[in-house]
PDB file of N, CA and C in Angstrom:
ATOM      1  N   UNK A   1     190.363  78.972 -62.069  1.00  0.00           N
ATOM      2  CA  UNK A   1     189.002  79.272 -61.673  1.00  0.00           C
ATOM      3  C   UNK A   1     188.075  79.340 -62.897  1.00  0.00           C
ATOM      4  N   UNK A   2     188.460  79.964 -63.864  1.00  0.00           N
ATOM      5  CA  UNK A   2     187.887  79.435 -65.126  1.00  0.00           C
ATOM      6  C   UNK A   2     187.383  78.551 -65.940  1.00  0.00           C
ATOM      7  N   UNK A   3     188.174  77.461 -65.811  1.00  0.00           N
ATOM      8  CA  UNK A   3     188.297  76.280 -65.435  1.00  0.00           C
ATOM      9  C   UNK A   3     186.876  74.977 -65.327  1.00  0.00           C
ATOM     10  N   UNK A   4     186.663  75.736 -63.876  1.00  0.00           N
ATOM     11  CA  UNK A   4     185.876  75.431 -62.909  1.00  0.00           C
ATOM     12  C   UNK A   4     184.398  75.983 -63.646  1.00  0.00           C
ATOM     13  N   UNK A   5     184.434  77.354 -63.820  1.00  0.00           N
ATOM     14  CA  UNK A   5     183.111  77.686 -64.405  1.00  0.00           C
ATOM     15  C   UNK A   5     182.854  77.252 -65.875  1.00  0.00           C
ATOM     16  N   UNK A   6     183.210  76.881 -66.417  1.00  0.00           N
ATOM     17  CA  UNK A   6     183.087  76.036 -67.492  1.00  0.00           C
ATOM     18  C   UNK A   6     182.857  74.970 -67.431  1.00  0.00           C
ATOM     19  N   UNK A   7     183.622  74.014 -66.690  1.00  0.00           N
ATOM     20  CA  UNK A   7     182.578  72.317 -66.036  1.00  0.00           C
ATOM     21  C   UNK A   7     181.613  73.036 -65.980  1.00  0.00           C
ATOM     22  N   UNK A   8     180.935  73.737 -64.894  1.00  0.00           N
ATOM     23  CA  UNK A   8     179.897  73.825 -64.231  1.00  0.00           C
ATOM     24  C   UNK A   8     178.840  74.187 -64.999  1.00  0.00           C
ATOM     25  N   UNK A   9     178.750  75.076 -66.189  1.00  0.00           N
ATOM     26  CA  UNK A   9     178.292  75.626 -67.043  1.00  0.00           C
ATOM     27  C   UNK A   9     177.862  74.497 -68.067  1.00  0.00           C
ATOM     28  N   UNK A  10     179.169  73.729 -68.348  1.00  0.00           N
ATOM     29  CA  UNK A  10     178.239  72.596 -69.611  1.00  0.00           C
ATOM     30  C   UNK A  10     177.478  71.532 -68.765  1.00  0.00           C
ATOM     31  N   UNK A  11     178.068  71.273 -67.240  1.00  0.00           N
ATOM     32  CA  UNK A  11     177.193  70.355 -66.815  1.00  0.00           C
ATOM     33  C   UNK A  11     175.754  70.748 -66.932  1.00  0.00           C
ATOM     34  N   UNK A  12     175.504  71.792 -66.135  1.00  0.00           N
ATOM     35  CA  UNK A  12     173.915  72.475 -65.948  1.00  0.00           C
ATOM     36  C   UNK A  12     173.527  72.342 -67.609  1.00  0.00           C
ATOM     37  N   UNK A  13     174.104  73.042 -68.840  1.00  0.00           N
ATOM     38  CA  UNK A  13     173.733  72.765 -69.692  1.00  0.00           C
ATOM     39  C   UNK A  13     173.124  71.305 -70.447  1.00  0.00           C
ATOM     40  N   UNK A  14     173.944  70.566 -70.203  1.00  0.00           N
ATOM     41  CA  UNK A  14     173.942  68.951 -70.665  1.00  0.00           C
ATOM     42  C   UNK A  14     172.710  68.583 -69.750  1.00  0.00           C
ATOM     43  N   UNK A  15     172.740  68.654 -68.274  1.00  0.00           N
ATOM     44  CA  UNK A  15     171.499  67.840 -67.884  1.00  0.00           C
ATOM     45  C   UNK A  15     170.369  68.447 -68.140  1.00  0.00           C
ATOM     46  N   UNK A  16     170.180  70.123 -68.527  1.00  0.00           N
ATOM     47  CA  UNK A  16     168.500  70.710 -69.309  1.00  0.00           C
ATOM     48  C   UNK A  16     168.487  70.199 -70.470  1.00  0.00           C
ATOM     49  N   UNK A  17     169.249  69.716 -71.444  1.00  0.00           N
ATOM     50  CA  UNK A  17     169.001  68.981 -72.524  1.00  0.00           C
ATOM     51  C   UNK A  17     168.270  67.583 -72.190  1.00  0.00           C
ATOM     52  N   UNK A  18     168.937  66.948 -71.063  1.00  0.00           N
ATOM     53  CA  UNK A  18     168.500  65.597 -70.697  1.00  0.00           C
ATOM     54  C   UNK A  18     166.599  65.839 -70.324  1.00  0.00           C
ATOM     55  N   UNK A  19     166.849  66.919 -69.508  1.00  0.00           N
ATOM     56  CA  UNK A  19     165.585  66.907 -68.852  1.00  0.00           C
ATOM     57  C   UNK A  19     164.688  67.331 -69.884  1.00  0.00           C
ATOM     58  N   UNK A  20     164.926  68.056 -70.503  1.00  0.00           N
ATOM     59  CA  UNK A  20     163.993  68.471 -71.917  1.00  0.00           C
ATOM     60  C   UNK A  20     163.528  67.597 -72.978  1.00  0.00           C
ATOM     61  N   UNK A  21     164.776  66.561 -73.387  1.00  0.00           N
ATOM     62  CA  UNK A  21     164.326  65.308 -74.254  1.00  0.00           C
ATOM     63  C   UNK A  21     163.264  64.297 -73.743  1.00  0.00           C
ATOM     64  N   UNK A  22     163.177  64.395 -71.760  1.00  0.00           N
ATOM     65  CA  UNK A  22     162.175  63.417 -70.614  1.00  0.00           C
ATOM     66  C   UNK A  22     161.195  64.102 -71.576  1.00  0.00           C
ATOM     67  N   UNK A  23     161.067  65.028 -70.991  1.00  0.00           N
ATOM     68  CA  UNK A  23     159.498  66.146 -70.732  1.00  0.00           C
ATOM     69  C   UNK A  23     159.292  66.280 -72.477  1.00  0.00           C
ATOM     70  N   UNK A  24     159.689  66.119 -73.440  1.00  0.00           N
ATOM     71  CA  UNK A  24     159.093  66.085 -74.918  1.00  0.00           C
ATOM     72  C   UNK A  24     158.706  64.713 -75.049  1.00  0.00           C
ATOM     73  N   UNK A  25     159.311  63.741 -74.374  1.00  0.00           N
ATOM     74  CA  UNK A  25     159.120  62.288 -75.141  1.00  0.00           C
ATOM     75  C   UNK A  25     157.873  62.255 -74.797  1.00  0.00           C
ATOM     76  N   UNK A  26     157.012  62.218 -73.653  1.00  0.00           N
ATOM     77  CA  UNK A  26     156.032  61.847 -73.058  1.00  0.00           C
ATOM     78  C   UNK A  26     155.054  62.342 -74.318  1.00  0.00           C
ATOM     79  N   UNK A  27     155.107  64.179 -74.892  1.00  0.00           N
ATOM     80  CA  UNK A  27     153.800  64.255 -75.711  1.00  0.00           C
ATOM     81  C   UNK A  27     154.059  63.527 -76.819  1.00  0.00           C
ATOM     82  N   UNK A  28     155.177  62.837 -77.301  1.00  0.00           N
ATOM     83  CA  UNK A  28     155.517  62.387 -78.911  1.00  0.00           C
ATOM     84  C   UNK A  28     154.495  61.259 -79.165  1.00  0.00           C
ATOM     85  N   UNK A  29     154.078  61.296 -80.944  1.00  0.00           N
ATOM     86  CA  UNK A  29     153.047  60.561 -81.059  1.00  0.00           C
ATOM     87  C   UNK A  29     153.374  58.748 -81.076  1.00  0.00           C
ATOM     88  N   UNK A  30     152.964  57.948 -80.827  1.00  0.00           N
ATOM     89  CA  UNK A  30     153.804  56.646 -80.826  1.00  0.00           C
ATOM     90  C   UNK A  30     153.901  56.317 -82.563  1.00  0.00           C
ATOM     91  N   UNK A  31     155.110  55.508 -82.803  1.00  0.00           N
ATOM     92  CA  UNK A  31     154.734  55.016 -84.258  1.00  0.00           C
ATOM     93  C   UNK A  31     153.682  53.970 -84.804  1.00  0.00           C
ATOM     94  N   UNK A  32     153.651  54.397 -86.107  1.00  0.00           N
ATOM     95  CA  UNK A  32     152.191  53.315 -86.820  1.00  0.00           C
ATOM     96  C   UNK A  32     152.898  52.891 -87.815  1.00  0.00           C
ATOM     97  N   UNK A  33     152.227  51.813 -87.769  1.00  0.00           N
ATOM     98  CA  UNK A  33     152.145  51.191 -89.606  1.00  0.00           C
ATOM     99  C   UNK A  33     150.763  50.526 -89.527  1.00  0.00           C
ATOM    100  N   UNK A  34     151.202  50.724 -91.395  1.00  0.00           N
ATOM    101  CA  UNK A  34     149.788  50.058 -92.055  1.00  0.00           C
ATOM    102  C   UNK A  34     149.795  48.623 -91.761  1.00  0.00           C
ATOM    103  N   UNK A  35     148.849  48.212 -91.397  1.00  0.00           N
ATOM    104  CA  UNK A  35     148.467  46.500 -91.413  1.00  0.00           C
ATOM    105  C   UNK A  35     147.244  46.257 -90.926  1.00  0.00           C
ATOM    106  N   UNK A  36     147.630  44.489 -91.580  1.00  0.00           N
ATOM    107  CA  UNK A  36     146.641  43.752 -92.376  1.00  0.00           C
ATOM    108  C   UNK A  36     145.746  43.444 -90.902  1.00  0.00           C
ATOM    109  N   UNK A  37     144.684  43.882 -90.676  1.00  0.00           N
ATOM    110  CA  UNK A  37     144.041  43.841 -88.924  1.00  0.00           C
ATOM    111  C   UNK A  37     143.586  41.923 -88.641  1.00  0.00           C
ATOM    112  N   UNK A  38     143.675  41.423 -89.530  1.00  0.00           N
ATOM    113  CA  UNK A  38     143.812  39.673 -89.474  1.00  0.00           C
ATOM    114  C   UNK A  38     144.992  39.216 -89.803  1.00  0.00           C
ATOM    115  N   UNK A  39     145.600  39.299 -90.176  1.00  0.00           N
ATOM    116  CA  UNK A  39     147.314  38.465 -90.390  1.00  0.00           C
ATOM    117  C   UNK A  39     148.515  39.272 -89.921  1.00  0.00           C
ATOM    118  N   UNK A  40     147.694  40.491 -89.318  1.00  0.00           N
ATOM    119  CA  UNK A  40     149.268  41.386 -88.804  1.00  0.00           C
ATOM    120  C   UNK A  40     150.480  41.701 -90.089  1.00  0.00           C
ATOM    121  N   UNK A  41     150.301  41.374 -90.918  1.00  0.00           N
ATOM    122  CA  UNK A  41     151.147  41.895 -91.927  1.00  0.00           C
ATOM    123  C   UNK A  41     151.367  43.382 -92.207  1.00  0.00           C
ATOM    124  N   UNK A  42     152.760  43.828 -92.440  1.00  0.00           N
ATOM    125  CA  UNK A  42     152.839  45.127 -93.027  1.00  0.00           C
ATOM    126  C   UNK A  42     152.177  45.655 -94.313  1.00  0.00           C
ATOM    127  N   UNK A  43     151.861  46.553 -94.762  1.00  0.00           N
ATOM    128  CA  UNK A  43     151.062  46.834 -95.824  1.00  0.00           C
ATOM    129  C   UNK A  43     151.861  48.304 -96.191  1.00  0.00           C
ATOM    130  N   UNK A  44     151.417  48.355 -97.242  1.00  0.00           N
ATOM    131  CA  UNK A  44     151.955  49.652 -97.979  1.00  0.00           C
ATOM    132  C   UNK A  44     150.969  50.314 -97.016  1.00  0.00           C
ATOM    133  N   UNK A  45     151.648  52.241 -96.944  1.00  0.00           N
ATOM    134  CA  UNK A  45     150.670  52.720 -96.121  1.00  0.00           C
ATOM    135  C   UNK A  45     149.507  54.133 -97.033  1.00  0.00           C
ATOM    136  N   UNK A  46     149.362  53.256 -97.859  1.00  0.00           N
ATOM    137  CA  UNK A  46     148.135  53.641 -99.342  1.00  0.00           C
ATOM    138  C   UNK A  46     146.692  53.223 -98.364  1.00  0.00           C
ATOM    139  N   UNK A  47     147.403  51.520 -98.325  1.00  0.00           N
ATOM    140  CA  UNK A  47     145.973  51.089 -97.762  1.00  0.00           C
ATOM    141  C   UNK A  47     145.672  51.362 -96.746  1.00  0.00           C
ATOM    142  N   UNK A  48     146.066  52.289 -95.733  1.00  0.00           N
ATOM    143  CA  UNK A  48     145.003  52.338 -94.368  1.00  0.00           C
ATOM    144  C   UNK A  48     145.250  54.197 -94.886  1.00  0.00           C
ATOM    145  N   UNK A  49     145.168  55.021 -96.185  1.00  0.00           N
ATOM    146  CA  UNK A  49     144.600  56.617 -96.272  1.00  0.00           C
ATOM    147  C   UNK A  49     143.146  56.497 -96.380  1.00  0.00           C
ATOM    148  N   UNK A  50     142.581  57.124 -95.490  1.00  0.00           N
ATOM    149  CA  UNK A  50     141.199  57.580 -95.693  1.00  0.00           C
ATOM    150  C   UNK A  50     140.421  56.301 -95.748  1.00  0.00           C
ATOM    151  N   UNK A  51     141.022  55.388 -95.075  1.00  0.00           N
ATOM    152  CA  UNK A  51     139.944  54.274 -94.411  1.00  0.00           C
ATOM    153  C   UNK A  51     139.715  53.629 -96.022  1.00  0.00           C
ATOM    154  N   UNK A  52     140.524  53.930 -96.991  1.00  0.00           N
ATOM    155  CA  UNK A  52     139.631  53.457 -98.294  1.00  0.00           C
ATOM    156  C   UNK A  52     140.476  52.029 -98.728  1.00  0.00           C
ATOM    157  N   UNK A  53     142.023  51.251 -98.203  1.00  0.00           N
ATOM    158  CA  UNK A  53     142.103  50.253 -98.424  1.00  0.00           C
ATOM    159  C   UNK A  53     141.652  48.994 -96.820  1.00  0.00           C
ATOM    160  N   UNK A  54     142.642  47.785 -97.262  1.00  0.00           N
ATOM    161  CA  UNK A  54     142.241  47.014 -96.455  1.00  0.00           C
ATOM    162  C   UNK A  54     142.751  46.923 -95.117  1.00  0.00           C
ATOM    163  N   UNK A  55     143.349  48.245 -94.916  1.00  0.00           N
ATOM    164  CA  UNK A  55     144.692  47.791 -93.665  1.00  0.00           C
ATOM    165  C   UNK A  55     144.113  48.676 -92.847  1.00  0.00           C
ATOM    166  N   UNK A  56     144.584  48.876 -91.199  1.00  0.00           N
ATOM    167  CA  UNK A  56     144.734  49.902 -90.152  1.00  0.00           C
ATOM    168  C   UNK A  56     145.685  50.073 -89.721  1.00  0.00           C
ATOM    169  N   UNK A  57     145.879  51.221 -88.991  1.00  0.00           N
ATOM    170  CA  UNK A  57     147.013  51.516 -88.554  1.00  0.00           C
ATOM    171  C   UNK A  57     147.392  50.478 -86.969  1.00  0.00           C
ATOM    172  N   UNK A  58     148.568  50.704 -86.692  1.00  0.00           N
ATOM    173  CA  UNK A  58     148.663  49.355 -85.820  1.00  0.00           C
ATOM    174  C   UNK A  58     150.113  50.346 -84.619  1.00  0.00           C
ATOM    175  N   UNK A  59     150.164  50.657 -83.467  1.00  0.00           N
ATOM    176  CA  UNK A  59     150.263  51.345 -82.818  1.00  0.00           C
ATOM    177  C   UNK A  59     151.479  50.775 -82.099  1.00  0.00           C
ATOM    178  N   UNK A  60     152.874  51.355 -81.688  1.00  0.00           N
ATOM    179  CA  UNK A  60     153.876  51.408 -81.450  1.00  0.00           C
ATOM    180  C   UNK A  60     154.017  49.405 -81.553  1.00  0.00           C
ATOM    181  N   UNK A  61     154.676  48.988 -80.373  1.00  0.00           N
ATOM    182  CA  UNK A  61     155.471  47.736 -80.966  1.00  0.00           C
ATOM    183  C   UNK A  61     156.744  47.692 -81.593  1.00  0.00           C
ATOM    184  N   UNK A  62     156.865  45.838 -82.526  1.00  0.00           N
ATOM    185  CA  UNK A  62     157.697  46.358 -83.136  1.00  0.00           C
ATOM    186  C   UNK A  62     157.257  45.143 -84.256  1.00  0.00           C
ATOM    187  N   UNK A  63     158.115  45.419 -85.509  1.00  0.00           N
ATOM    188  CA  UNK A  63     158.158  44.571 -86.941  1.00  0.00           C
ATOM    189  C   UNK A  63     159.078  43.731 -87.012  1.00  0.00           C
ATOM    190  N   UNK A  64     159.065  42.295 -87.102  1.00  0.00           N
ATOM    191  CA  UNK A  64     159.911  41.362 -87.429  1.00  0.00           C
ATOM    192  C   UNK A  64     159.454  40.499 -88.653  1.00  0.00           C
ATOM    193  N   UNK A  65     160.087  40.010 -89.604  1.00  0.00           N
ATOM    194  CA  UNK A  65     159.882  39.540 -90.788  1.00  0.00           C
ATOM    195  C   UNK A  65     158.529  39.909 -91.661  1.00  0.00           C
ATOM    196  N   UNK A  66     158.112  41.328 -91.374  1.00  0.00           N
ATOM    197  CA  UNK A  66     157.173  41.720 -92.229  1.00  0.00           C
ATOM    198  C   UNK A  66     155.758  41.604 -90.905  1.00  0.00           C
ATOM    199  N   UNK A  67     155.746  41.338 -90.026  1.00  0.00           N
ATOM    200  CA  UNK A  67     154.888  40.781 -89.378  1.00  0.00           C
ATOM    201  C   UNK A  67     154.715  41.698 -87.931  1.00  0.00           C
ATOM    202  N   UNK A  68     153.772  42.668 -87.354  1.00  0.00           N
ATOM    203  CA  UNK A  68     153.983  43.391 -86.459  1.00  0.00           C
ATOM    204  C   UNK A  68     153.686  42.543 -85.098  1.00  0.00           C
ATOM    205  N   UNK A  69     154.031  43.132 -83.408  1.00  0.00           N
ATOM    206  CA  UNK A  69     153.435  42.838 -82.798  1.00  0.00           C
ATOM    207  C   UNK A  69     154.115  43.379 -81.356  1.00  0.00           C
ATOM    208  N   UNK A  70     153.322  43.217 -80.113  1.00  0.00           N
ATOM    209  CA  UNK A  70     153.941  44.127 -78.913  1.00  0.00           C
ATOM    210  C   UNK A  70     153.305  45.747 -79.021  1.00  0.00           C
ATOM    211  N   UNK A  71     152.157  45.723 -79.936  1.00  0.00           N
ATOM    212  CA  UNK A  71     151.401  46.994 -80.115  1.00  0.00           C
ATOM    213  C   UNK A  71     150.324  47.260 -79.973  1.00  0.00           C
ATOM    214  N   UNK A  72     149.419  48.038 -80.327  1.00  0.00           N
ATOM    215  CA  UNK A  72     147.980  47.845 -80.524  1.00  0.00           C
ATOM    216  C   UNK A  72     147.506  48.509 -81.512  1.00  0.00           C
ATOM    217  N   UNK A  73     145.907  48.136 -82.215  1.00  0.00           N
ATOM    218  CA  UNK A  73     145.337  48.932 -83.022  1.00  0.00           C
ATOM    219  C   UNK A  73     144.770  49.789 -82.666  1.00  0.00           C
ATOM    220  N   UNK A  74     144.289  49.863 -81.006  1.00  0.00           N
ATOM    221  CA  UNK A  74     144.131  51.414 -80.244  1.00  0.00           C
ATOM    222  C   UNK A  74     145.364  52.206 -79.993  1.00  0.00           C
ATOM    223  N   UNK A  75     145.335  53.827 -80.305  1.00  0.00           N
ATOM    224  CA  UNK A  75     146.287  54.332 -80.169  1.00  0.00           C
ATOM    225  C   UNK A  75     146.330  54.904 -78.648  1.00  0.00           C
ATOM    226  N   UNK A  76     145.240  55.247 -78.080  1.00  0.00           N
ATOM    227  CA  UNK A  76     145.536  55.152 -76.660  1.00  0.00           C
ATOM    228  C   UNK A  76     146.175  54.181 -75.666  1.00  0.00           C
ATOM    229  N   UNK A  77     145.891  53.284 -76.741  1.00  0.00           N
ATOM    230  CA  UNK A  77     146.448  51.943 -75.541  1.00  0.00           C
ATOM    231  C   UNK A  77     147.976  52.233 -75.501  1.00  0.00           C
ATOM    232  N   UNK A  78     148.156  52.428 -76.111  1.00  0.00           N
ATOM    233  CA  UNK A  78     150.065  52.384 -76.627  1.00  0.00           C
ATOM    234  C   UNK A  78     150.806  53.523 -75.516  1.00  0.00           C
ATOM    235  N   UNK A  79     151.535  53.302 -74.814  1.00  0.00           N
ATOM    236  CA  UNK A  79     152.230  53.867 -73.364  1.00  0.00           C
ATOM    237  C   UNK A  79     153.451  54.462 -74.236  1.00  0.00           C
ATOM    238  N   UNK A  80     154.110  55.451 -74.492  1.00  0.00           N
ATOM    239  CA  UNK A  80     155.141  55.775 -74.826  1.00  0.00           C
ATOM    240  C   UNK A  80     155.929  56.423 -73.718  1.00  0.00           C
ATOM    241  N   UNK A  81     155.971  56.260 -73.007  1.00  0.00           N
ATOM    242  CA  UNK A  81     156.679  56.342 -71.211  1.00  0.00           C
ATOM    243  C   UNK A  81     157.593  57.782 -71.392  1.00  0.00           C
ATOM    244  N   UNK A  82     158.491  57.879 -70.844  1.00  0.00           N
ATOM    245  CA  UNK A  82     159.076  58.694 -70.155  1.00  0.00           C
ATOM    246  C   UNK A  82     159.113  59.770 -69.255  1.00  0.00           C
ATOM    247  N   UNK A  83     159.689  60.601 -68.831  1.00  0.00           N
ATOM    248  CA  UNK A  83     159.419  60.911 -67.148  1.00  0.00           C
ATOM    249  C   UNK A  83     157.959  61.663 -67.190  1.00  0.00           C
ATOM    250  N   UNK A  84     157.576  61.609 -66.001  1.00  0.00           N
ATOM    251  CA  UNK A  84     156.421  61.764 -65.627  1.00  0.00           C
ATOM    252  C   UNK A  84     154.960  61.736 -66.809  1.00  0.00           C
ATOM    253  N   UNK A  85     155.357  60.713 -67.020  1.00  0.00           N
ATOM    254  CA  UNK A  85     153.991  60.249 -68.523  1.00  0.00           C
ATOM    255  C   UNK A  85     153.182  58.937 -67.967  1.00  0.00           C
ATOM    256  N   UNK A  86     152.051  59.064 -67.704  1.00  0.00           N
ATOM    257  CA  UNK A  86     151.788  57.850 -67.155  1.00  0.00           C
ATOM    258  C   UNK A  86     150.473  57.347 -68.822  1.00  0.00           C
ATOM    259  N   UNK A  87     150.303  55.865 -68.671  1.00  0.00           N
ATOM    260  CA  UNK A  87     149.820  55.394 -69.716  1.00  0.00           C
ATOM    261  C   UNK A  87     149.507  53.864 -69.251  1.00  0.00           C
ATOM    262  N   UNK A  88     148.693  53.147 -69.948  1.00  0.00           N
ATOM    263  CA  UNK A  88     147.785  51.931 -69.474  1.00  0.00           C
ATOM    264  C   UNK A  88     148.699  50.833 -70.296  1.00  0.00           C
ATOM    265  N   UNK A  89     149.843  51.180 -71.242  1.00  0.00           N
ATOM    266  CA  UNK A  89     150.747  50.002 -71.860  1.00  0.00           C
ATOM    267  C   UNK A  89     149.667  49.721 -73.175  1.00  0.00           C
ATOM    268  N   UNK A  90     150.621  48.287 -73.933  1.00  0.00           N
ATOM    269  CA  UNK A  90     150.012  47.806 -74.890  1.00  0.00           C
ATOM    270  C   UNK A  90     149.466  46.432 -74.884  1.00  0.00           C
ATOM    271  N   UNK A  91     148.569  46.164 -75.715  1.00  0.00           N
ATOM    272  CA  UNK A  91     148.359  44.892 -75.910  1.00  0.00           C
ATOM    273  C   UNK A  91     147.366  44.055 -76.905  1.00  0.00           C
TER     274      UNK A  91
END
């Protein structure tokens, strides 16, 4: 019988972890990088502090050969989903 309350105990445990990682993802901020807002290139992220080089920040997606895309330079636009998070996607 012991046993028994111990399944039962890590189950309930294990799925409030699950449900807790849903319900945090939704506020998490999406990722950025610096880039080049005409060639999509990655940039050191010097150049988009304080608006003072040539780059912006460029909003979830992803990076392939130095080159971003599947994101946006609005950070609202960018949907970072999970349970009950609703969002307009990227593009």
């Amino acid at each position: 019988m012991a046993i028994r309350r111990l399944r039962s105990s890590t189950v309930v445990l294990g799925g409030m972890g699950v449900l807790a990682a849903m319900i945090t993802s939704c506020g998490s901020e999406p990722d950025k990088r610096c880039v080049d807002p005409l060639t999509r290139d990655k940039l050191p992220s010097y150049e988009c502090k304080n608006g003072s080089g040539k780059g912006s920040y460029y909003y979830g997606g992803s990076s392939k050969n130095g080159k971003v895309e599947g994101g946006s330079f609005n950070k609202s636009a960018v949907d970072r989903g999970g349970f009950g998070c609703s969002g307009t996607g990227g593009g």
